[in-house]
C-alpha atoms as a PDB file:
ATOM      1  CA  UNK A   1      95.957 120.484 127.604  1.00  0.00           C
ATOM      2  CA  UNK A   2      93.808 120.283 124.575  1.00  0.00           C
ATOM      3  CA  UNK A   3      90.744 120.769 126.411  1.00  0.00           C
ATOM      4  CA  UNK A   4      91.668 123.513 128.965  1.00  0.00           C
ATOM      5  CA  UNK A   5      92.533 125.324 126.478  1.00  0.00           C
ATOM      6  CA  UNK A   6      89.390 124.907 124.270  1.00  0.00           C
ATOM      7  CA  UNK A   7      87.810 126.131 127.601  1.00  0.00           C
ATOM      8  CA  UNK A   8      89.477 129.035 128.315  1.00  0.00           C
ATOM      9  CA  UNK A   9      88.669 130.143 124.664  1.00  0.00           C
ATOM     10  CA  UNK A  10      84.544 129.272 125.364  1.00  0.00           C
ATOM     11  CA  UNK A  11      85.125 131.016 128.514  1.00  0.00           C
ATOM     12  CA  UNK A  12      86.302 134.160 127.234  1.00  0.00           C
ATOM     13  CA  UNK A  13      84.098 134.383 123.548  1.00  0.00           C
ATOM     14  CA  UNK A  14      81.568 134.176 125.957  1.00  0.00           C
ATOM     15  CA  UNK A  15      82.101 136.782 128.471  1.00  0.00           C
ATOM     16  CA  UNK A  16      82.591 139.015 125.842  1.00  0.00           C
ATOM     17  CA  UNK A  17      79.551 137.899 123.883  1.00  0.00           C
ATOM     18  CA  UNK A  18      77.516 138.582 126.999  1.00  0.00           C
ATOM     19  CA  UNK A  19      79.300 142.067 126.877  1.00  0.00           C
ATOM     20  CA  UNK A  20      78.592 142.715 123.806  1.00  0.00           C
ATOM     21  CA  UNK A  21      74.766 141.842 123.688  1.00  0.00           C
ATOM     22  CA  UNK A  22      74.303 143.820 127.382  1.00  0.00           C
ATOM     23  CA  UNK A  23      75.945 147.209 125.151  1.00  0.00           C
ATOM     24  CA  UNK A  24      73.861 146.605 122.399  1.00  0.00           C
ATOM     25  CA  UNK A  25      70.610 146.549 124.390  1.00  0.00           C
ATOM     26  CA  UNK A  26      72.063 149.732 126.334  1.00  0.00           C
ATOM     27  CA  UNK A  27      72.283 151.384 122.852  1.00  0.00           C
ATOM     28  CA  UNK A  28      68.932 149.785 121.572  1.00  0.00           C
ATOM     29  CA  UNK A  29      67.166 151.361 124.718  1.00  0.00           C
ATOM     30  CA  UNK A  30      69.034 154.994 124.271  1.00  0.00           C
ATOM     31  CA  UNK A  31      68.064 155.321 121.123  1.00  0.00           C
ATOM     32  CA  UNK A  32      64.231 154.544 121.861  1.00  0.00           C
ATOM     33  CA  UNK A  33      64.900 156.983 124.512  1.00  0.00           C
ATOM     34  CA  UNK A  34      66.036 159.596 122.313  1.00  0.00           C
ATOM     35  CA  UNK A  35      63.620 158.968 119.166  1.00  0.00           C
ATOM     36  CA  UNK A  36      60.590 159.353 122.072  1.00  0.00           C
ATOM     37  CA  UNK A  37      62.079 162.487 123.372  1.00  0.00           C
ATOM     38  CA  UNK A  38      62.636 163.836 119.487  1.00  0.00           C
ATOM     39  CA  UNK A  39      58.922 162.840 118.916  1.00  0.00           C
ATOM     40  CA  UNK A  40      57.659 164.790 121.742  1.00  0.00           C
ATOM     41  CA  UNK A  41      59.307 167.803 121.604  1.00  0.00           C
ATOM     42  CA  UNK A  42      59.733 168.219 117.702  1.00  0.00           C
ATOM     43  CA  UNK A  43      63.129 168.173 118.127  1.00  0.00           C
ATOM     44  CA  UNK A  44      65.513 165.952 115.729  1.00  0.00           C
ATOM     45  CA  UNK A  45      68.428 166.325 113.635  1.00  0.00           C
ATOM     46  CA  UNK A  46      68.455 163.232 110.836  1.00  0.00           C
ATOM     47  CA  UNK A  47      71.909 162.767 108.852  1.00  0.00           C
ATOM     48  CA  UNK A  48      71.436 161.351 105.478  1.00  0.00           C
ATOM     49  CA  UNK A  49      73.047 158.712 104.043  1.00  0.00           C
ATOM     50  CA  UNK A  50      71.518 157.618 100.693  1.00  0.00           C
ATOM     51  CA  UNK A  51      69.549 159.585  98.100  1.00  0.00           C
ATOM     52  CA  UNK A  52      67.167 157.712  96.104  1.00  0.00           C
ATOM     53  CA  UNK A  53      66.241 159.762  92.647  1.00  0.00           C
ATOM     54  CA  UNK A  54      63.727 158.804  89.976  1.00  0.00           C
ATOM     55  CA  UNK A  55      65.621 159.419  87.229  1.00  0.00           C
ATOM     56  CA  UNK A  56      69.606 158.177  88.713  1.00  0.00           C
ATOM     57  CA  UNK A  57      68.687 155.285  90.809  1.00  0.00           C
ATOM     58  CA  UNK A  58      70.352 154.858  94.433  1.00  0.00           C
ATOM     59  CA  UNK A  59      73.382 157.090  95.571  1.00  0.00           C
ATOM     60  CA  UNK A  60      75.505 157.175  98.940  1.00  0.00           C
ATOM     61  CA  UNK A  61      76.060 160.541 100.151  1.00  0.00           C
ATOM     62  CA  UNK A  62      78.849 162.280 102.205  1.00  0.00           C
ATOM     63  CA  UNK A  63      78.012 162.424 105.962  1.00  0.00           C
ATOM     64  CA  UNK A  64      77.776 166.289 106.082  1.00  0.00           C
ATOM     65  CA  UNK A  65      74.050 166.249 104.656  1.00  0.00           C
ATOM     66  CA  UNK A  66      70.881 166.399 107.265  1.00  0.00           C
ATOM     67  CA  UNK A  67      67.198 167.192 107.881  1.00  0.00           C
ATOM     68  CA  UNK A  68      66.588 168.747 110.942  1.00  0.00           C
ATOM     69  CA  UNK A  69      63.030 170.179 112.495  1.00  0.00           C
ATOM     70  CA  UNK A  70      63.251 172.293 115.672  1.00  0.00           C
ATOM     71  CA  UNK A  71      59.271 173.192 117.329  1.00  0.00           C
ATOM     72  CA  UNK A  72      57.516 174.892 113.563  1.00  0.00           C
ATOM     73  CA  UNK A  73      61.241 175.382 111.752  1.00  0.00           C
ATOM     74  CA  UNK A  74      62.602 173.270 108.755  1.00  0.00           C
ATOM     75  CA  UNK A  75      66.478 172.982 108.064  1.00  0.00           C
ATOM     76  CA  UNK A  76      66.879 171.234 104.980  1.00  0.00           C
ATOM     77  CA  UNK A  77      70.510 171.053 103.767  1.00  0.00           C
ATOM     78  CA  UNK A  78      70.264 167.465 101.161  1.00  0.00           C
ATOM     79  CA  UNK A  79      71.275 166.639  97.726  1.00  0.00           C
ATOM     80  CA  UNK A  80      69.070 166.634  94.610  1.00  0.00           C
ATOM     81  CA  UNK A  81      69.292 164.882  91.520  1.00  0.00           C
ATOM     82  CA  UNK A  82      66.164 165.150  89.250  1.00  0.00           C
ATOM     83  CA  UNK A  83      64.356 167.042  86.757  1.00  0.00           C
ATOM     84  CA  UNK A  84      63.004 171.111  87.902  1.00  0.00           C
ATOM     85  CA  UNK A  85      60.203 171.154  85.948  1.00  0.00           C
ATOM     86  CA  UNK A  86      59.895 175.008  86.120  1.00  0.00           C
ATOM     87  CA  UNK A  87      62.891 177.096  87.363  1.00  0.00           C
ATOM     88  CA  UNK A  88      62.547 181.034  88.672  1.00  0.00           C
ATOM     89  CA  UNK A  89      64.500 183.820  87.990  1.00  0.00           C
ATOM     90  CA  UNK A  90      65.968 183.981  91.378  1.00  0.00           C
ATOM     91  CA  UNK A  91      67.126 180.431  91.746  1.00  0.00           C
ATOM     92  CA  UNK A  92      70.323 179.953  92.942  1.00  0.00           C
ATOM     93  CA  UNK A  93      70.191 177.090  95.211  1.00  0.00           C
ATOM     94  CA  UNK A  94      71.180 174.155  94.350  1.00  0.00           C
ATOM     95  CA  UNK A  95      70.009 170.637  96.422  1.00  0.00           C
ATOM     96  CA  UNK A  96      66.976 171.514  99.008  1.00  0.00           C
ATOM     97  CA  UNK A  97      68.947 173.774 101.004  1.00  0.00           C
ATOM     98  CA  UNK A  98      66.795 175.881 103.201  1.00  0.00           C
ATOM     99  CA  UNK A  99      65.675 176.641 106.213  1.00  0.00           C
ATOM    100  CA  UNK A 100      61.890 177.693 106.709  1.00  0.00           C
ATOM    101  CA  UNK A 101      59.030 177.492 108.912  1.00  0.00           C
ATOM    102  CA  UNK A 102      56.541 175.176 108.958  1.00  0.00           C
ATOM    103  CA  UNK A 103      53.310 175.588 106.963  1.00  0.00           C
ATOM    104  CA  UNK A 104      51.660 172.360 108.521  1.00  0.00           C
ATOM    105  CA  UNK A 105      52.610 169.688 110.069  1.00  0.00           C
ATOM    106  CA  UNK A 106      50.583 165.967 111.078  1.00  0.00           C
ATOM    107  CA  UNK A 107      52.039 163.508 113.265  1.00  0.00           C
ATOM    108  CA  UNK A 108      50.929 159.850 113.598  1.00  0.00           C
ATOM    109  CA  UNK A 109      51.998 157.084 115.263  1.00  0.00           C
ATOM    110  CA  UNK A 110      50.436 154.478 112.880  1.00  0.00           C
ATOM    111  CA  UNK A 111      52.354 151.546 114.048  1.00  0.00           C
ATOM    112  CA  UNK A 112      53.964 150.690 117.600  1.00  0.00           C
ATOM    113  CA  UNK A 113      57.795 150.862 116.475  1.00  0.00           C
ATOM    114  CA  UNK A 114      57.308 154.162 114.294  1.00  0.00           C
ATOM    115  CA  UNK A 115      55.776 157.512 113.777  1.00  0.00           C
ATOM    116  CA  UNK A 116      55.299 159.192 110.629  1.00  0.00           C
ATOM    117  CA  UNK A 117      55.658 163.373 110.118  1.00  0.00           C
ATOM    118  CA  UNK A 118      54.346 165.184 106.722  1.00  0.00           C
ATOM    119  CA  UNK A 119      55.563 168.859 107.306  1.00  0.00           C
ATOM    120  CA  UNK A 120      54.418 170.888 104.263  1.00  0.00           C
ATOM    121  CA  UNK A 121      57.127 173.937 103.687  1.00  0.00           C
ATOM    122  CA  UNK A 122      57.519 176.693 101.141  1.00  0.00           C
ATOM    123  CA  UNK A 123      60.181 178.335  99.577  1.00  0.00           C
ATOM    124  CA  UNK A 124      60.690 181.685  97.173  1.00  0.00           C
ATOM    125  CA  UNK A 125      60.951 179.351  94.406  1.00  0.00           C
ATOM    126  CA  UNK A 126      58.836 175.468  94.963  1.00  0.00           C
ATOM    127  CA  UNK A 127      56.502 174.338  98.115  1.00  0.00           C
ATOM    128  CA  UNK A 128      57.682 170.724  99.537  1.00  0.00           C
ATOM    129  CA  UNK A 129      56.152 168.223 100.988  1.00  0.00           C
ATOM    130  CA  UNK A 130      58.316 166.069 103.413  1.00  0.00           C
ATOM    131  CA  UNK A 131      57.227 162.764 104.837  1.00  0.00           C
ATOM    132  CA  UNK A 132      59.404 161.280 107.369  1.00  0.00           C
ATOM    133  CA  UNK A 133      58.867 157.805 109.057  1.00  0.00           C
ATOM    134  CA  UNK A 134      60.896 157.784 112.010  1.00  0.00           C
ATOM    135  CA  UNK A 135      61.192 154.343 113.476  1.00  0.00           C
ATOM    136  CA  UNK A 136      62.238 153.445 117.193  1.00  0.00           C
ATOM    137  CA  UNK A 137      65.805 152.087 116.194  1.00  0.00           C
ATOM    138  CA  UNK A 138      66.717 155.790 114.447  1.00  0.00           C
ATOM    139  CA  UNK A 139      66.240 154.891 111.350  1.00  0.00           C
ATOM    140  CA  UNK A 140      64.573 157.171 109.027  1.00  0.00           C
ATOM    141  CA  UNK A 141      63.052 157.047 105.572  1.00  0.00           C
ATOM    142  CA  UNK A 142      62.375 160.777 104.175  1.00  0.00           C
ATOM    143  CA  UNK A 143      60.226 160.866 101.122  1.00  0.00           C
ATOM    144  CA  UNK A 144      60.243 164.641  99.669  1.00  0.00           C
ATOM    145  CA  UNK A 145      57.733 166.042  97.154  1.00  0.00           C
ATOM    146  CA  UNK A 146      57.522 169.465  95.620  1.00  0.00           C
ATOM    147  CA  UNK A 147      55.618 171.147  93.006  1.00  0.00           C
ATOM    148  CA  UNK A 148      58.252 171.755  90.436  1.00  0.00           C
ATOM    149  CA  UNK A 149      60.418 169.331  90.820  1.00  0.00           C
ATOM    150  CA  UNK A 150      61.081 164.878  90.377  1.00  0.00           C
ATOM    151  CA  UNK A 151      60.263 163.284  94.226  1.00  0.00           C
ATOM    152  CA  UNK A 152      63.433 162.288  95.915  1.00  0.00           C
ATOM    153  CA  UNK A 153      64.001 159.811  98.926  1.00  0.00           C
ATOM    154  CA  UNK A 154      66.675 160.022 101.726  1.00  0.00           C
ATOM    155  CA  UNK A 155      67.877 157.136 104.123  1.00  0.00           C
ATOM    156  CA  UNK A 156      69.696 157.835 107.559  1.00  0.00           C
ATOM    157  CA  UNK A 157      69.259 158.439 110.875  1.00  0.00           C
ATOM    158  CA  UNK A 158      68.385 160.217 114.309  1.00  0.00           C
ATOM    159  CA  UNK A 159      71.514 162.135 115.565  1.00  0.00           C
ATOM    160  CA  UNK A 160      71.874 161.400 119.138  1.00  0.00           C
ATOM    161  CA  UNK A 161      71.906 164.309 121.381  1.00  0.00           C
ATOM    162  CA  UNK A 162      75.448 164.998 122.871  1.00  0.00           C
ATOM    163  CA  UNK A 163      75.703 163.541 126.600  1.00  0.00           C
END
């Protein structure tokens, strides 16, 4: 009785470990779907989940904070912590919340399972310079420089278009 039963339990872990691995290659391959499509049409929404800062270490951030680039325009709604070296009259904002077209923008594909953006962007009060290495599991690493301010990293990942 011992034994059927043992078998039963193999039987089943492994149907459903077969399951499981068949949904997570479905997933793997519409996600590389999706990050080829972003890539070619300059299309992408990124959510954010970590903030790296120079001066405050590593932070997790609340889901509601994204990068997004549609054709030669910037949405930028993340989180700053750092140092503004030189502050304007007319700043209000606070984070790198804006949304602005694209001065420049190179695109590389330096290695097979990534491709790497720098999008230059100005604003009333700084100019940025955003590098984003978008790899061909979602994940993304944004690295974001500006003139008057500490450099600042994000961590998170390609939003899936809705099905």
């Amino acid at each position: 009785m011992k034994k059927v039963f043992f078998y039963v339990i193999m039987t089943s872990f492994l149907l459903v470990s077969c399951a499981t691995q068949q949904e997570r290659a479905e997933r793997r391959e519409q996600m590389r779907k999706a990050v080829a499509e972003a890539v070619e049409t300059n299309r992408m929404r990124l959510e954010i989940s970590w903030m790296n800062t120079q001066r405050y270490g590593s932070k997790s951030v609340t889901p509601d904070f994204f990068l997004e680039l549609r054709d030669d325009m910037l949405n930028s709604y993340l989180p700053y912590m750092g140092q503004v070296y030189k502050a304007t009259l007319t700043t209000q904002s606070q984070g790198l919340n804006f949304e602005v077209p694209v001065q420049a923008m190179q695109k590389s594909h330096p290695k097979a399972d990534r491709w790497l953006y720098v999008i230059d962007a100005k604003t009333d009060e700084d100019s940025y310079k955003y590098i984003i290495e978008l790899f061909e599991t979602g994940k993304a690493d944004i690295r974001v420089t500006s003139a008057n301010r500490d450099h600042i990293s994000f961590d998170g990942g390609l939003v899936l278009p809705h099905q």
